[in-house]
C-alpha atoms as a PDB file:
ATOM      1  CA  UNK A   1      82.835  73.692  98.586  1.00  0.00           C
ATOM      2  CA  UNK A   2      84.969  75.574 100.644  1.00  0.00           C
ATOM      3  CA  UNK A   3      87.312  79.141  99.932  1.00  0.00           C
ATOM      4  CA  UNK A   4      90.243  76.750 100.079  1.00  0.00           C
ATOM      5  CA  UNK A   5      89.629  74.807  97.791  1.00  0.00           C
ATOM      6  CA  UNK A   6      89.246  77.536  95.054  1.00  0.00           C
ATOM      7  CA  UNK A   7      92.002  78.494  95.880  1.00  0.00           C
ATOM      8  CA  UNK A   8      94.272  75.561  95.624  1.00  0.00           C
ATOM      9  CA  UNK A   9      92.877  75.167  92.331  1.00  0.00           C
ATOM     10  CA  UNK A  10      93.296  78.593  90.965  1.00  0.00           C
ATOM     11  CA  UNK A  11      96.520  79.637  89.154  1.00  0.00           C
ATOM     12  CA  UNK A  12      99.606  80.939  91.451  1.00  0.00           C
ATOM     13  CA  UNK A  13      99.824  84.567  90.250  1.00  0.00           C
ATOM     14  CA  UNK A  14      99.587  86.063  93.574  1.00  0.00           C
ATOM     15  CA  UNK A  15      97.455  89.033  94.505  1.00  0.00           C
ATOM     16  CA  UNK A  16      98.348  92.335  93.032  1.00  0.00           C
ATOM     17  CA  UNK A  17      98.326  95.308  95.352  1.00  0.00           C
ATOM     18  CA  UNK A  18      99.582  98.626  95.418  1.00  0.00           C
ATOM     19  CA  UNK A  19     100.119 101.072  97.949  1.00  0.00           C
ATOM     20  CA  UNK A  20      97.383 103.724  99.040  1.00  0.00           C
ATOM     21  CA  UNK A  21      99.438 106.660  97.501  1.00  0.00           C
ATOM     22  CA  UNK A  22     100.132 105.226  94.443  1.00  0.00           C
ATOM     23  CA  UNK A  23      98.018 107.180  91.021  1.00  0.00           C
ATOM     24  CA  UNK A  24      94.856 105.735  89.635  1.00  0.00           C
ATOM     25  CA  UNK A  25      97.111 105.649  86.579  1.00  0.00           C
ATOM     26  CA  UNK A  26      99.553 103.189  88.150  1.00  0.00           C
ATOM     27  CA  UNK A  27      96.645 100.631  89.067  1.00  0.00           C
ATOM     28  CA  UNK A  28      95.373 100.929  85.873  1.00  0.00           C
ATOM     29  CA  UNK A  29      98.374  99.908  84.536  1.00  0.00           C
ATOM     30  CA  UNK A  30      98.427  96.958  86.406  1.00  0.00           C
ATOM     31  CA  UNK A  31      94.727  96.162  86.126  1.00  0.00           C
ATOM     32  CA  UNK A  32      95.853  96.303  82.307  1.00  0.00           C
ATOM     33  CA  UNK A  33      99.316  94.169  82.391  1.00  0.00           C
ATOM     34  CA  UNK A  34      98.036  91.775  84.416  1.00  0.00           C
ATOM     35  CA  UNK A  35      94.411  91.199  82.901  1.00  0.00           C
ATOM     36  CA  UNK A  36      92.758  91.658  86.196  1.00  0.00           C
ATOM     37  CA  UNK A  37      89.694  93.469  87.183  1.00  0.00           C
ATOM     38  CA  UNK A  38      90.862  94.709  90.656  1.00  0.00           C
ATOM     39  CA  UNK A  39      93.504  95.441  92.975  1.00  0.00           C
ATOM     40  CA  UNK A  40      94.206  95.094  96.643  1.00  0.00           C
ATOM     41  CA  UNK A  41      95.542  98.266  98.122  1.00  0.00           C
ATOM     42  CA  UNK A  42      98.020  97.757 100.645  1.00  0.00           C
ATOM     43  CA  UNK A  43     100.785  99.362 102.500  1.00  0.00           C
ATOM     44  CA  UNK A  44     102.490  96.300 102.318  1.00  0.00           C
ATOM     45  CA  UNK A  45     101.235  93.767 100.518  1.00  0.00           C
ATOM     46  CA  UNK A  46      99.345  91.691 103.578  1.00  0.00           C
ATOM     47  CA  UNK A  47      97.254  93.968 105.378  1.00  0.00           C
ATOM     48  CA  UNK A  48      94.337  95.072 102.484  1.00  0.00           C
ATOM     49  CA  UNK A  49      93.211  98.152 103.022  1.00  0.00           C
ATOM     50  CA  UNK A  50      90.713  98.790 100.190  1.00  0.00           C
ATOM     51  CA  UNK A  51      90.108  97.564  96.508  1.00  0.00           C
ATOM     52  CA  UNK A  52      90.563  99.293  93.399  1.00  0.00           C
ATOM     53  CA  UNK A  53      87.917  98.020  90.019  1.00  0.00           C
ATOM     54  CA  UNK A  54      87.873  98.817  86.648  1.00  0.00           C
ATOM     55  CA  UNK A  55      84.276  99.927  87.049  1.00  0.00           C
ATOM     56  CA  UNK A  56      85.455 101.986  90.358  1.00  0.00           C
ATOM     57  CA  UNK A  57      87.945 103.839  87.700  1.00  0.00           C
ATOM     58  CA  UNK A  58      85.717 103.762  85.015  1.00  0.00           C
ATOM     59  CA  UNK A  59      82.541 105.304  86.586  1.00  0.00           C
ATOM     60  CA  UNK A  60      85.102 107.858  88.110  1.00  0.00           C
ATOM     61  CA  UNK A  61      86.503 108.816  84.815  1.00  0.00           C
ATOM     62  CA  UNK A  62      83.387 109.258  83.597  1.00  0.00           C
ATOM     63  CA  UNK A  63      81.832 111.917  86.654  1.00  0.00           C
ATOM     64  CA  UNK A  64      85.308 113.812  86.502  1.00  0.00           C
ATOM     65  CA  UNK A  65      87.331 113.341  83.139  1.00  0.00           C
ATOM     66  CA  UNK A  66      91.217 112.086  82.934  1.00  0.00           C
ATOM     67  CA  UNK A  67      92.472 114.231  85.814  1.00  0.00           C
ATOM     68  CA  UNK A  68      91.335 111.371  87.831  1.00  0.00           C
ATOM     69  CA  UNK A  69      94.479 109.454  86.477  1.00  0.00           C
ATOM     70  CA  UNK A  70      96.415 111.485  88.204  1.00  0.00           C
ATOM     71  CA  UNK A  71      94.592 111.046  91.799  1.00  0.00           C
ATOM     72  CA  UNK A  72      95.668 108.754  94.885  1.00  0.00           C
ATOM     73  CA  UNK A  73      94.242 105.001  94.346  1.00  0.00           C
ATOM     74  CA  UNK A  74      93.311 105.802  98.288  1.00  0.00           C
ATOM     75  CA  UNK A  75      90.514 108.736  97.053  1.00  0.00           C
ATOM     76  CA  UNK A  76      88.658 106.059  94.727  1.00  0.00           C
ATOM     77  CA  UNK A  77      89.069 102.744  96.517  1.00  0.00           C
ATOM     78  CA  UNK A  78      86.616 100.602  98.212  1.00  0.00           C
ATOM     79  CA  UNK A  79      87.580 100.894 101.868  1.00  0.00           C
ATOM     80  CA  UNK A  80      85.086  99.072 103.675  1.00  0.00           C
ATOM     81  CA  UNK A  81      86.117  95.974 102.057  1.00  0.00           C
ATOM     82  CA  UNK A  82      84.539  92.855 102.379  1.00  0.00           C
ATOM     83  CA  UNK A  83      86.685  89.496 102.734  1.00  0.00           C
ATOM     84  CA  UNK A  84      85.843  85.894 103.541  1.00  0.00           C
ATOM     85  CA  UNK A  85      88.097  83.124 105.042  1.00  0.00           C
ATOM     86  CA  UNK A  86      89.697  80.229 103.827  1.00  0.00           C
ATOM     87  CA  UNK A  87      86.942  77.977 105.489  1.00  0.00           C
ATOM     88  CA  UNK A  88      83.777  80.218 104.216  1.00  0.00           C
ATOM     89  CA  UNK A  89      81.557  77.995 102.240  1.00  0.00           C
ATOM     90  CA  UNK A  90      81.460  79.142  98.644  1.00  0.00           C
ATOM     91  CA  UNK A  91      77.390  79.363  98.233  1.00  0.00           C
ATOM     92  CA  UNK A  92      77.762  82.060 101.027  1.00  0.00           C
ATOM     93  CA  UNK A  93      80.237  84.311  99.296  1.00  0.00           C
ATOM     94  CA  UNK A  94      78.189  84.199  95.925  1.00  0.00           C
ATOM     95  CA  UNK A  95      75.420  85.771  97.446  1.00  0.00           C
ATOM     96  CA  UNK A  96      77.355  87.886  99.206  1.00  0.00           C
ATOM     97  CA  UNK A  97      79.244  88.986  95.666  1.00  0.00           C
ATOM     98  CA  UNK A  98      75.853  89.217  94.171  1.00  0.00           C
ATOM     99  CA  UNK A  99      73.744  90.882  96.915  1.00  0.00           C
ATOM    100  CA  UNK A 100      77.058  93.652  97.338  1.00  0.00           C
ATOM    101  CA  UNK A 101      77.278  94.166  93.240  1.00  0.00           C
ATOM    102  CA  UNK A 102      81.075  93.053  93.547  1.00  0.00           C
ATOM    103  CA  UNK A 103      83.588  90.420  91.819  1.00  0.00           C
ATOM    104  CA  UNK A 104      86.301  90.467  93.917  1.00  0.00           C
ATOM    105  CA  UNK A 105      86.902  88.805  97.474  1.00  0.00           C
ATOM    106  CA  UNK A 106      90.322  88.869  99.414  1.00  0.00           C
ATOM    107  CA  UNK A 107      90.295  85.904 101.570  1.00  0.00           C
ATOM    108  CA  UNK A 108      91.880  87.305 105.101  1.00  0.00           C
ATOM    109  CA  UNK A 109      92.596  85.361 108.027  1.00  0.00           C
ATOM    110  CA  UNK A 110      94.338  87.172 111.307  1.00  0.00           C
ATOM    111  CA  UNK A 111      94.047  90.399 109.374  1.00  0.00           C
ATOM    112  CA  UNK A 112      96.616  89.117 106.616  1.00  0.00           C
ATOM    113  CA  UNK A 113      95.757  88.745 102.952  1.00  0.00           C
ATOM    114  CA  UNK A 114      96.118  84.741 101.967  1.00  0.00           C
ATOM    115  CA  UNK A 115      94.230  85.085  98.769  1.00  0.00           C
ATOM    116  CA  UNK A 116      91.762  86.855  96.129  1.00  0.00           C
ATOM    117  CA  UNK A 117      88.962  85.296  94.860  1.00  0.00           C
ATOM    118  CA  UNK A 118      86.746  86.453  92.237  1.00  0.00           C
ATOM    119  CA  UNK A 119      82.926  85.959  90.853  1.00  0.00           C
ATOM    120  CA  UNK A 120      84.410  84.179  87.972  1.00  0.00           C
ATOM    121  CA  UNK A 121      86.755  82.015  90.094  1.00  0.00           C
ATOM    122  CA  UNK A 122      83.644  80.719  92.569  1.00  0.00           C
ATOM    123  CA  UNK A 123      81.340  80.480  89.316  1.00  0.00           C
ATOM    124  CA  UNK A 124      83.902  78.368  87.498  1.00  0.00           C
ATOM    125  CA  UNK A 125      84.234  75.817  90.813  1.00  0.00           C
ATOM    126  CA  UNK A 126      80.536  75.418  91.330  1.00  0.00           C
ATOM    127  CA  UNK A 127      80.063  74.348  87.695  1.00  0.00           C
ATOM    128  CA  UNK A 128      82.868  71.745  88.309  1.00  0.00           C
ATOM    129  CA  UNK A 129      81.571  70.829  91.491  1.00  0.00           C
ATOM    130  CA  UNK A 130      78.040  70.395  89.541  1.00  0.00           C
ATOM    131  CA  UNK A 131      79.710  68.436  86.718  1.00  0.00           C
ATOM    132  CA  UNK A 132      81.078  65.993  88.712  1.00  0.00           C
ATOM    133  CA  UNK A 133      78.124  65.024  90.612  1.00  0.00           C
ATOM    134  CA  UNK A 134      76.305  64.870  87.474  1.00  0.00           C
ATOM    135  CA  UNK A 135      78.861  62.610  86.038  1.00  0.00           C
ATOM    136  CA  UNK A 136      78.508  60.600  89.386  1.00  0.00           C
ATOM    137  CA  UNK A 137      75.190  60.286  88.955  1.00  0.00           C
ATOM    138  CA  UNK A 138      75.170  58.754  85.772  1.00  0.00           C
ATOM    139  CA  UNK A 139      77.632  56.250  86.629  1.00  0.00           C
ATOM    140  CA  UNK A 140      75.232  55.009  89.483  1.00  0.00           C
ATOM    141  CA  UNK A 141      72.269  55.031  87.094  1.00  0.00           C
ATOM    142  CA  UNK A 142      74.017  53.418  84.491  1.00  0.00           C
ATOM    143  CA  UNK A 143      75.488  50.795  86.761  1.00  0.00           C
ATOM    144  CA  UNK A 144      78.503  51.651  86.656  1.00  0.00           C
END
């Protein structure tokens, strides 16, 4: 299964960024509203430049106490992010999640942000992907 296909089946929320200069506070208040477990950062919205976790704040918080909050998103974030495309196959960018220790993908093409993927999301389609064949499977051993 292909990126694109997650995608088209995922819900249309959008990716959430915020800018590089925005607080640690700020993203966590999105990270919070929105449910999410990262953010893009991004001057405007297309071009990532980094990613922002909950664990990224959280193991922060925990080296340097709550004036962290008050920090740049740009001091904590992940900058040398790694993406996939639209066309990556989806096996490929669960080991890559797994080997890197990360649960969040943007899917860039041409530099610009089309998507976000996440552990979960890629998890969720290979089990789908695995029911269905099982389901297919049955029907030819079953005759029907």
């Amino acid at each position: 299964m292909q990126v694109q296909q997650i995608l088209k089946d995922k819900r249309e929320d959008g990716v959430f960024t915020v800018g590089p200069k925005a607080t640690v506070a700020d993203a966590a208040q999105v990270l919070a509203e929105r449910r999410i477990g990262g953010v893009v950062i991004s001057e405007d919205g297309l071009t990532p430049l980094g990613i922002l976790s909950e664990r990224d704040i959280v193991r922060r918080l925990a080296a340097e106490g709550a004036a962290v909050l008050g920090q740049s998103v740009e001091s904590l974030m992940t900058k040398e992010l790694k993406s996939c495309t639209r066309t990556d196959d989806s096996d490929e960018v669960l080991r890559r999640m797994t080997e890197g220790r990360f649960r969040h993908m943007p899917v860039v093409e041409d530099g610009v942000m089309v998507g976000i993927i996440t552990i979960g999301d890629v998890v969720a389609a290979q089990i789908s992907e695995l029911s269905m064949e099982k389901d297919a499977l049955q029907g030819m051993i079953m005759g029907h």
